[in-house]
N, C-alpha and C. Protein backbone atom coordinates (compact mmCIF):
# COMPACT_ATOMS: atom_id res chain seq x y z
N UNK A 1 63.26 -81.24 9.54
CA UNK A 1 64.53 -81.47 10.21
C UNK A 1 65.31 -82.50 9.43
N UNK A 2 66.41 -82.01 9.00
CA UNK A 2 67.57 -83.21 8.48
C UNK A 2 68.09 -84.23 9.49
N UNK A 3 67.69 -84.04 10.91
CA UNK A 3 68.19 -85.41 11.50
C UNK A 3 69.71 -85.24 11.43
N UNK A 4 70.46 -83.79 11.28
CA UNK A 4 72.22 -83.99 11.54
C UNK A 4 71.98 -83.25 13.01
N UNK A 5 72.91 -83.90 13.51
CA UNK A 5 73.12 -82.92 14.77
C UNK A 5 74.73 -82.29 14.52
N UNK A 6 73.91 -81.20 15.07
CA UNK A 6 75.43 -80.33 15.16
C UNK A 6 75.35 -79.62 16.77
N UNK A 7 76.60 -79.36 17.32
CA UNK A 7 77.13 -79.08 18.60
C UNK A 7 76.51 -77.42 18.43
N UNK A 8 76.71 -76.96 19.78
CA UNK A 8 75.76 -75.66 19.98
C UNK A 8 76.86 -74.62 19.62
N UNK A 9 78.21 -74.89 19.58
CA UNK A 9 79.16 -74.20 18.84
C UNK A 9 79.27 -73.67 17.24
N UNK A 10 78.75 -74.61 16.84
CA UNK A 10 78.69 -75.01 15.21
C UNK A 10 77.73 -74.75 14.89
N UNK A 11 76.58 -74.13 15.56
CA UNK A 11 75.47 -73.92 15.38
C UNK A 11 75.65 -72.37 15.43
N UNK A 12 75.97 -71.79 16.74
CA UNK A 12 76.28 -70.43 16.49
C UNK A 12 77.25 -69.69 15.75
N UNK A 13 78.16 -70.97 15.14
CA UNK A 13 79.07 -70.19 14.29
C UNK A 13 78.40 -70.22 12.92
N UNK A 14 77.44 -70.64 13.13
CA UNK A 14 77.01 -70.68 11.36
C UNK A 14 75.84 -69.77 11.66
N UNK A 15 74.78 -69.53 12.66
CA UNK A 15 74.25 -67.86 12.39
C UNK A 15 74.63 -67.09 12.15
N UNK A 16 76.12 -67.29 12.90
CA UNK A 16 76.57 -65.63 12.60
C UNK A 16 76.96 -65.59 11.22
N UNK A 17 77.79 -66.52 11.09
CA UNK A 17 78.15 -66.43 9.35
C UNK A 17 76.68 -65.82 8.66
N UNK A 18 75.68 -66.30 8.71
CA UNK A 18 74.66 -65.90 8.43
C UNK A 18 74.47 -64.26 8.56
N UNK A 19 74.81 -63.90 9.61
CA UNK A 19 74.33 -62.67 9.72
C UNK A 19 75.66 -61.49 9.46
N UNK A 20 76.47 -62.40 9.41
CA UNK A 20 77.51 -61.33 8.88
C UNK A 20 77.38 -60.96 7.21
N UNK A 21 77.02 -62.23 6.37
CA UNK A 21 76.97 -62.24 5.07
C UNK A 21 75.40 -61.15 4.67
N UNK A 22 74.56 -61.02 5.65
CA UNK A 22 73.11 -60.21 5.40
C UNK A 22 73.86 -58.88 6.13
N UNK A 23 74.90 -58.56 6.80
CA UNK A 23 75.16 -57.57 6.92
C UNK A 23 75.86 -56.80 5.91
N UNK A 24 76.90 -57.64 5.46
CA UNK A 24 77.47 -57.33 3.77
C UNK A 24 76.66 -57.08 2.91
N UNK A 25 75.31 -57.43 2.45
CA UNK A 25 74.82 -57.45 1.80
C UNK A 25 74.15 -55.80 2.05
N UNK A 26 73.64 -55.93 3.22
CA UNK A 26 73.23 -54.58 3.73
C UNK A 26 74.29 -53.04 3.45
N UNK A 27 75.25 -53.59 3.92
CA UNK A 27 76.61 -52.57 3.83
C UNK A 27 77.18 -52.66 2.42
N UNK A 28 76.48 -53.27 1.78
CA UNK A 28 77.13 -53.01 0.10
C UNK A 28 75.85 -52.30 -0.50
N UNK A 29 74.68 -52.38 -0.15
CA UNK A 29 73.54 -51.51 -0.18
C UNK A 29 73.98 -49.94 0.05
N UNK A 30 74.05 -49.69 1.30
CA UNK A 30 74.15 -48.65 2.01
C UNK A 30 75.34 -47.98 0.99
N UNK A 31 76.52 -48.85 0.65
CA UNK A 31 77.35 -47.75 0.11
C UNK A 31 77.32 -47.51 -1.27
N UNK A 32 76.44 -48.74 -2.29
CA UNK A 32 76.05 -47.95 -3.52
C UNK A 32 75.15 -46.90 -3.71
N UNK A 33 74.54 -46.46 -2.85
CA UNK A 33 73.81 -45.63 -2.40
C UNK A 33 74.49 -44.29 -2.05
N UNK A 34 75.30 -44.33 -1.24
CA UNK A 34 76.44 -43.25 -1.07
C UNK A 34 77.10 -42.78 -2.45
N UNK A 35 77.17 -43.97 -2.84
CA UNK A 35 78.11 -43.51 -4.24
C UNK A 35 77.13 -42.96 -5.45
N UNK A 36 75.52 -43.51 -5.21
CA UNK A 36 74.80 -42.99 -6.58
C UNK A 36 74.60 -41.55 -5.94
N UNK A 37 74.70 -41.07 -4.96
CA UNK A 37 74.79 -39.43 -4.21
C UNK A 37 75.84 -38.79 -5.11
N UNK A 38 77.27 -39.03 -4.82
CA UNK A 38 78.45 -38.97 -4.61
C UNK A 38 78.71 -38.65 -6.28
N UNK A 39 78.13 -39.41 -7.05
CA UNK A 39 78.41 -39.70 -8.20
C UNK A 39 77.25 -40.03 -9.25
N UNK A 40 76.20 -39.13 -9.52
CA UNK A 40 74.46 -39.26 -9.55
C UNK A 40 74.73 -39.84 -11.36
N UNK A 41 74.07 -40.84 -11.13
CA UNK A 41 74.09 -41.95 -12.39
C UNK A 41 75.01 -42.27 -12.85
N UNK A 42 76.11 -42.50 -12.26
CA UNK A 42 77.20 -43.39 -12.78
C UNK A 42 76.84 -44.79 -12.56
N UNK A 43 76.14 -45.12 -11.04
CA UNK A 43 76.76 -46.90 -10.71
C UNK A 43 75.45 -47.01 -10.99
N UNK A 44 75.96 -48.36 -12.01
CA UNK A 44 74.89 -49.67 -12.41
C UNK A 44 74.20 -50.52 -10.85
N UNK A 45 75.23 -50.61 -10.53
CA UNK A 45 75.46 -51.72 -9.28
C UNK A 45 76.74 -52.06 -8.72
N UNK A 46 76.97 -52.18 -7.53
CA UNK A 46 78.41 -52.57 -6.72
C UNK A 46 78.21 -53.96 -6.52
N UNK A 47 79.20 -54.37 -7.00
CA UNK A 47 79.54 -56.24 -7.04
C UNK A 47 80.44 -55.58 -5.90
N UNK A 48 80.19 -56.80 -4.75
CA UNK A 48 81.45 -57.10 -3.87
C UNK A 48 81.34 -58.70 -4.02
N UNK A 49 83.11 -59.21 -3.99
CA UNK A 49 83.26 -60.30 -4.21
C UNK A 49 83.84 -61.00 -2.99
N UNK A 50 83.57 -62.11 -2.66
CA UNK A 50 83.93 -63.04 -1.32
C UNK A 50 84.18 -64.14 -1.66
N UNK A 51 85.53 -64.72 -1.31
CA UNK A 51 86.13 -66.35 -1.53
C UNK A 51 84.77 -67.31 -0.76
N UNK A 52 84.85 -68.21 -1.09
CA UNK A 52 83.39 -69.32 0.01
C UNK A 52 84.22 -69.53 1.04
N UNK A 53 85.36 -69.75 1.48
CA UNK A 53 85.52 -69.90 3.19
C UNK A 53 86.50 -68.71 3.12
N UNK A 54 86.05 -67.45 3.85
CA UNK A 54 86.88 -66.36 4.62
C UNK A 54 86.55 -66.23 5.88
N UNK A 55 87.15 -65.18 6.29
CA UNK A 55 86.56 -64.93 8.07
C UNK A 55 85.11 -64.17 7.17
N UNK A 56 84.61 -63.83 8.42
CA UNK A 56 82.96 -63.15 8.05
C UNK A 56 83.18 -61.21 7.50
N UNK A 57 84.39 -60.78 7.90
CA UNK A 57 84.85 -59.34 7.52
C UNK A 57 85.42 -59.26 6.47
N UNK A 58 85.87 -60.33 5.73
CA UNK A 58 86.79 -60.76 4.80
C UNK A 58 85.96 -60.36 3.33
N UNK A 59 87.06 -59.67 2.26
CA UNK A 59 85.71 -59.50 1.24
C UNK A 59 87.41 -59.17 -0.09
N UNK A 60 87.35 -60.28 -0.85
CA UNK A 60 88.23 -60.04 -2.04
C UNK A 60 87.94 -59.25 -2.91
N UNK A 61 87.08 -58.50 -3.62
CA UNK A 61 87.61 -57.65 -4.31
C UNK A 61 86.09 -56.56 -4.84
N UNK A 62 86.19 -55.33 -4.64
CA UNK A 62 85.02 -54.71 -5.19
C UNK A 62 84.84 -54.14 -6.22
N UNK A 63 84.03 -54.30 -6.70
CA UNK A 63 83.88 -54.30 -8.90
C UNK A 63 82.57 -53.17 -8.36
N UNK A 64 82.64 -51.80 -8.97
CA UNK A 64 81.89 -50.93 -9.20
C UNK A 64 81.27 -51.09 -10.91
N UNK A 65 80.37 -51.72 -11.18
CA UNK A 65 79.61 -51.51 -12.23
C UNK A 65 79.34 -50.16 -12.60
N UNK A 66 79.71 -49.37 -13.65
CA UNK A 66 79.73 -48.00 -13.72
C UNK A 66 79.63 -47.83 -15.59
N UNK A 67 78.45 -46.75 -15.89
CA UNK A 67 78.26 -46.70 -17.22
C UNK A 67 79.55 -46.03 -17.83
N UNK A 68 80.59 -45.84 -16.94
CA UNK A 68 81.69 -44.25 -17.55
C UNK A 68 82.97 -45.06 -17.07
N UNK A 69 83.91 -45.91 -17.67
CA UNK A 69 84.93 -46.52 -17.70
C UNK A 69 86.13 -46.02 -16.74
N UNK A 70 86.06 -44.57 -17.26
CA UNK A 70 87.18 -44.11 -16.61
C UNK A 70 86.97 -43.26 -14.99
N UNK A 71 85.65 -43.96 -14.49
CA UNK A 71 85.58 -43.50 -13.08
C UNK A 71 85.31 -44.71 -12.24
N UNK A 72 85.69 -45.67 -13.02
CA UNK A 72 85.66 -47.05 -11.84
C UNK A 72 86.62 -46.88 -10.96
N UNK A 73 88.19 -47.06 -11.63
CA UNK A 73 89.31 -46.70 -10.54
C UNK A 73 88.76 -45.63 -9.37
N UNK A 74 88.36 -44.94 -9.59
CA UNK A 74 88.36 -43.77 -8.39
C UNK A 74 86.64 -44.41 -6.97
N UNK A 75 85.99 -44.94 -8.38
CA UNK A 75 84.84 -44.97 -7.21
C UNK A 75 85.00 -46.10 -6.81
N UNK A 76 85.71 -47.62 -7.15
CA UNK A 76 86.46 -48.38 -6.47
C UNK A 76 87.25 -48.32 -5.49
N UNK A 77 88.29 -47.09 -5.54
CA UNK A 77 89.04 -46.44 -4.61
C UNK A 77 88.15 -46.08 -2.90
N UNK A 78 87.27 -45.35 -3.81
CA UNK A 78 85.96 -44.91 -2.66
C UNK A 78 85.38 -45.68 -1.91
N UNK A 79 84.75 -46.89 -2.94
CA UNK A 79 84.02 -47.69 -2.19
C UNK A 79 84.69 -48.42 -0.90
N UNK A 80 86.01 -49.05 -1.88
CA UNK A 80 87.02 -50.33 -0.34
C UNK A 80 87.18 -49.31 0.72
N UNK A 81 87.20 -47.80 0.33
CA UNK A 81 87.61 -46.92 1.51
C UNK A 81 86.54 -46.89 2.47
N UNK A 82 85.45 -46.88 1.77
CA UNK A 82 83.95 -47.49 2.78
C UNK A 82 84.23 -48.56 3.54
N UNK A 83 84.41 -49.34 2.94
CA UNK A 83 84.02 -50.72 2.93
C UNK A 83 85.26 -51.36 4.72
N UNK A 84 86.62 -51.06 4.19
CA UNK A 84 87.35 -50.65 5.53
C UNK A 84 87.00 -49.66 6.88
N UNK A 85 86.34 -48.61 5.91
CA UNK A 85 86.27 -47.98 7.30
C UNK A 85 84.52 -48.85 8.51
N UNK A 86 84.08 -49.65 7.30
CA UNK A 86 82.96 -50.56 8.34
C UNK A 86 83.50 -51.74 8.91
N UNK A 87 85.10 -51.81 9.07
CA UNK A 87 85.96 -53.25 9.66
C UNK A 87 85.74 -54.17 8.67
N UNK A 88 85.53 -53.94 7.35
CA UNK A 88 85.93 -55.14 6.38
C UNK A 88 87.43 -55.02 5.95
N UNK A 89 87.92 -55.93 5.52
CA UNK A 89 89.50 -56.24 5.02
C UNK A 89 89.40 -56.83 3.86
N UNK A 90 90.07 -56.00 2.82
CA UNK A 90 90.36 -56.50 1.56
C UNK A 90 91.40 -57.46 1.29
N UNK A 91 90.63 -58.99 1.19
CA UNK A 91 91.95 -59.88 0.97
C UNK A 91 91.70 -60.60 -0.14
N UNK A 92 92.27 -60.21 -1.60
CA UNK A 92 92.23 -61.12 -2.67
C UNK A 92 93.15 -61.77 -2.64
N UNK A 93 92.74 -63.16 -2.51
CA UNK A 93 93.38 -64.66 -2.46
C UNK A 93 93.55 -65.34 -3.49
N UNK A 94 93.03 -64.99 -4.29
CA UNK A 94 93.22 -65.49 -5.91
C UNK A 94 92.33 -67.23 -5.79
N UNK A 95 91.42 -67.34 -5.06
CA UNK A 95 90.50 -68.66 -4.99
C UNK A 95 89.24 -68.19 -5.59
N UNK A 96 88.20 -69.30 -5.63
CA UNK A 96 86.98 -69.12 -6.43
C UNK A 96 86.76 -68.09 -5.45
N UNK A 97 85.60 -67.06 -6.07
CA UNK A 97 84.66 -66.05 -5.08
C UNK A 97 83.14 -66.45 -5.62
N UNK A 98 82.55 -65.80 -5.31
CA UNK A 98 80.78 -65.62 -4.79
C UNK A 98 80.83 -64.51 -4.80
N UNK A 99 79.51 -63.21 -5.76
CA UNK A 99 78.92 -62.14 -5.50
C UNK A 99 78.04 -61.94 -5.10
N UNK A 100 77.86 -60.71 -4.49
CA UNK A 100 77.12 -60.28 -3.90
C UNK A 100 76.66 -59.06 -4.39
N UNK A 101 75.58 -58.04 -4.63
CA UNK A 101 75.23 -56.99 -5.36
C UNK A 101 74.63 -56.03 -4.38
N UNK A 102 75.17 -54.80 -4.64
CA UNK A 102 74.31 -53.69 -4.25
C UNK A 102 73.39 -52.68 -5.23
N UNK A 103 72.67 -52.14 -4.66
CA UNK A 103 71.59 -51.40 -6.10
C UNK A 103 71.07 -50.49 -5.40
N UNK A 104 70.72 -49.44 -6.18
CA UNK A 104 70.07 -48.38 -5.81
C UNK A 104 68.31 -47.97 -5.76
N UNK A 105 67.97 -49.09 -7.54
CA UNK A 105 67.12 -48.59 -8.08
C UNK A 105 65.81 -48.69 -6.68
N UNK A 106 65.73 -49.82 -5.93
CA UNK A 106 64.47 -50.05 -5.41
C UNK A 106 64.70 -49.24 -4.22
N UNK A 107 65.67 -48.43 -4.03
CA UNK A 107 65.67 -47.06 -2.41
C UNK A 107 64.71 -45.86 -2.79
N UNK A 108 64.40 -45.93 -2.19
CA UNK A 108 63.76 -44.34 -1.70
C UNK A 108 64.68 -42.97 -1.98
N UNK A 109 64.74 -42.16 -1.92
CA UNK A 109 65.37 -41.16 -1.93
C UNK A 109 65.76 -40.58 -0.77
N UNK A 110 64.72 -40.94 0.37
CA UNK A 110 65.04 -40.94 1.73
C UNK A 110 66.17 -41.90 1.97
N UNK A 111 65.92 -43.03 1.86
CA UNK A 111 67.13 -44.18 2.23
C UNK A 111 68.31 -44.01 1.41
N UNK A 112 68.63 -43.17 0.72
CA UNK A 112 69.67 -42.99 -0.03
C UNK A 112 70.21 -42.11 0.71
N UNK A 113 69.57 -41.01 1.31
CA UNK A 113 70.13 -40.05 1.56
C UNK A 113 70.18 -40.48 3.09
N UNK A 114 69.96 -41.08 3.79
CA UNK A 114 70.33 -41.64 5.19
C UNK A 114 71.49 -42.32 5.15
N UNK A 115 71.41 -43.25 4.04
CA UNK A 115 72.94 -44.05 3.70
C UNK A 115 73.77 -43.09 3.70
N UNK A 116 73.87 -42.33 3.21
CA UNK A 116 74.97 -41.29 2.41
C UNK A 116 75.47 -40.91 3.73
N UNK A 117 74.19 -40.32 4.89
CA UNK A 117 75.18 -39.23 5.81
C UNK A 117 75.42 -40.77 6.79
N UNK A 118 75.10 -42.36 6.63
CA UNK A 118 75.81 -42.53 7.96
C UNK A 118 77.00 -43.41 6.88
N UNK A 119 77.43 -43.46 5.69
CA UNK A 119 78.80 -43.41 5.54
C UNK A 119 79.70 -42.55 5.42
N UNK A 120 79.17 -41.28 4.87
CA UNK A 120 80.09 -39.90 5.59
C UNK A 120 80.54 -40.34 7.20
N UNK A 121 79.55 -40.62 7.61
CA UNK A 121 79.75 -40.17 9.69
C UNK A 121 81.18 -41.70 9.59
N UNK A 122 80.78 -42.93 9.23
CA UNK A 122 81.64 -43.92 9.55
C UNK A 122 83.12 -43.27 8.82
N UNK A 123 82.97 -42.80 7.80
CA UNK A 123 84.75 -42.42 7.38
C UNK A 123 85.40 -40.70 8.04
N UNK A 124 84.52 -40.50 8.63
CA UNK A 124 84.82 -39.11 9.35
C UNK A 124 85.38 -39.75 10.59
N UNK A 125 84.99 -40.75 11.38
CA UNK A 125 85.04 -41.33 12.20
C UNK A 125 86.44 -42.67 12.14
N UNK A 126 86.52 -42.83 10.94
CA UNK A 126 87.45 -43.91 10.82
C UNK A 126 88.77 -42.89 10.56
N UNK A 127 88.90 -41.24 10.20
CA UNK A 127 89.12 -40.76 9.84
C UNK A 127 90.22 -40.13 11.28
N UNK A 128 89.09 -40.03 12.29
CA UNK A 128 89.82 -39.44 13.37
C UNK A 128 90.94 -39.82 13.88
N UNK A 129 90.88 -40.80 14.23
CA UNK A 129 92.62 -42.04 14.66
C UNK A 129 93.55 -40.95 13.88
N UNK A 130 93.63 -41.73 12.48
CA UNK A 130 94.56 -40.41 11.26
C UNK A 130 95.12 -39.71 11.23
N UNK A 131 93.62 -38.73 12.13
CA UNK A 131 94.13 -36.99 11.74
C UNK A 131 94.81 -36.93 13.06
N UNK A 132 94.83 -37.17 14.43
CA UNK A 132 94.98 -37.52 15.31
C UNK A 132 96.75 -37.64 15.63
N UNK A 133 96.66 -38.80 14.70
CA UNK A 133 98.20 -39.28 14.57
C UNK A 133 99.02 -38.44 14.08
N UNK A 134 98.58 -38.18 12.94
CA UNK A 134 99.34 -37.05 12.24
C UNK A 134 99.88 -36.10 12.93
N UNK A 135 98.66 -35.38 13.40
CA UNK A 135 98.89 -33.89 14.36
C UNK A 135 99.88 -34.30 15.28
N UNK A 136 99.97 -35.68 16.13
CA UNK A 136 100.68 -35.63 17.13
C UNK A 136 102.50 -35.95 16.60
N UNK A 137 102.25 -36.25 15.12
CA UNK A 137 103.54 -36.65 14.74
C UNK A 137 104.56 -35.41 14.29
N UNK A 138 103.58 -34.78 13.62
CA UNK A 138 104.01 -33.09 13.56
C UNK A 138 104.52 -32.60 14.15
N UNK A 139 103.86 -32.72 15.91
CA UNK A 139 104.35 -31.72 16.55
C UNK A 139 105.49 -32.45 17.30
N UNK A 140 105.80 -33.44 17.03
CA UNK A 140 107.15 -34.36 17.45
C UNK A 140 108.06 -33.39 17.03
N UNK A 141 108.10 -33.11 15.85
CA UNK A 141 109.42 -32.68 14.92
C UNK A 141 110.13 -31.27 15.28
């Protein structure tokens, strides 16, 4: 024990920080995984980058490590489109960041392929609102 006391507020705001940052970590897992499906041996690894004080959803900028130059733009594109549709918000602030890494090599082939269909299901799902809107804007006209 360090002998600081901290208030029971400050205490639960810093688990969660805790557990939001092991959830990122998890959810940047899950979607390089989607993407080594999606895109079979392109990604090295997914860097997601985070300023040191954001909210806990908050995530500045995602760097797709990719052996093929000219498919970062697109699987970058892909990934933040993940990455939003799990309630993260892309806010580059232009302050120091901290990475974080996702990887494929140590999954299973099972856990790859579980990732894959529950980020399909989250952007099918983030998807609906959308299509939703649309249709109803259409038939405005």
């Amino acid at each position: 024990m360090t002998g600081l006391s901290r208030s029971p507020a400050m205490q639960a705001a810093m688990a969660s920080t805790r557990a939001a940052a092991q959830q990122l970590e998890n959810d940047t897992t899950q979607i390089a995984c989607w993407i080594e499906i999606k895109h079979p041996g392109s990604l090295t690894a997914l860097e997601v980058q985070r300023h040191y004080s954001c909210s806990d959803n908050a995530i500045a900028h995602v760097v797709p490590l990719v052996s093929d130059d000219e498919t970062r733009p697109m699987i970058r594109r892909e990934a933040e489109a993940a990455f939003r549709a799990l309630g993260y918000a892309l806010k580059p602030e232009g302050r120091d960041v901290f990475s974080i890494f996702g990887r494929v090599q140590n999954k299973s082939n099972h856990a790859r392929l579980h990732a894959f269909a529950e980020i399909e299901r989250v952007l099918r799902k983030a998807a609906e609102p959308l299509a939703s809107r649309e249709g109803t804007q259409s038939g405005d006209e």
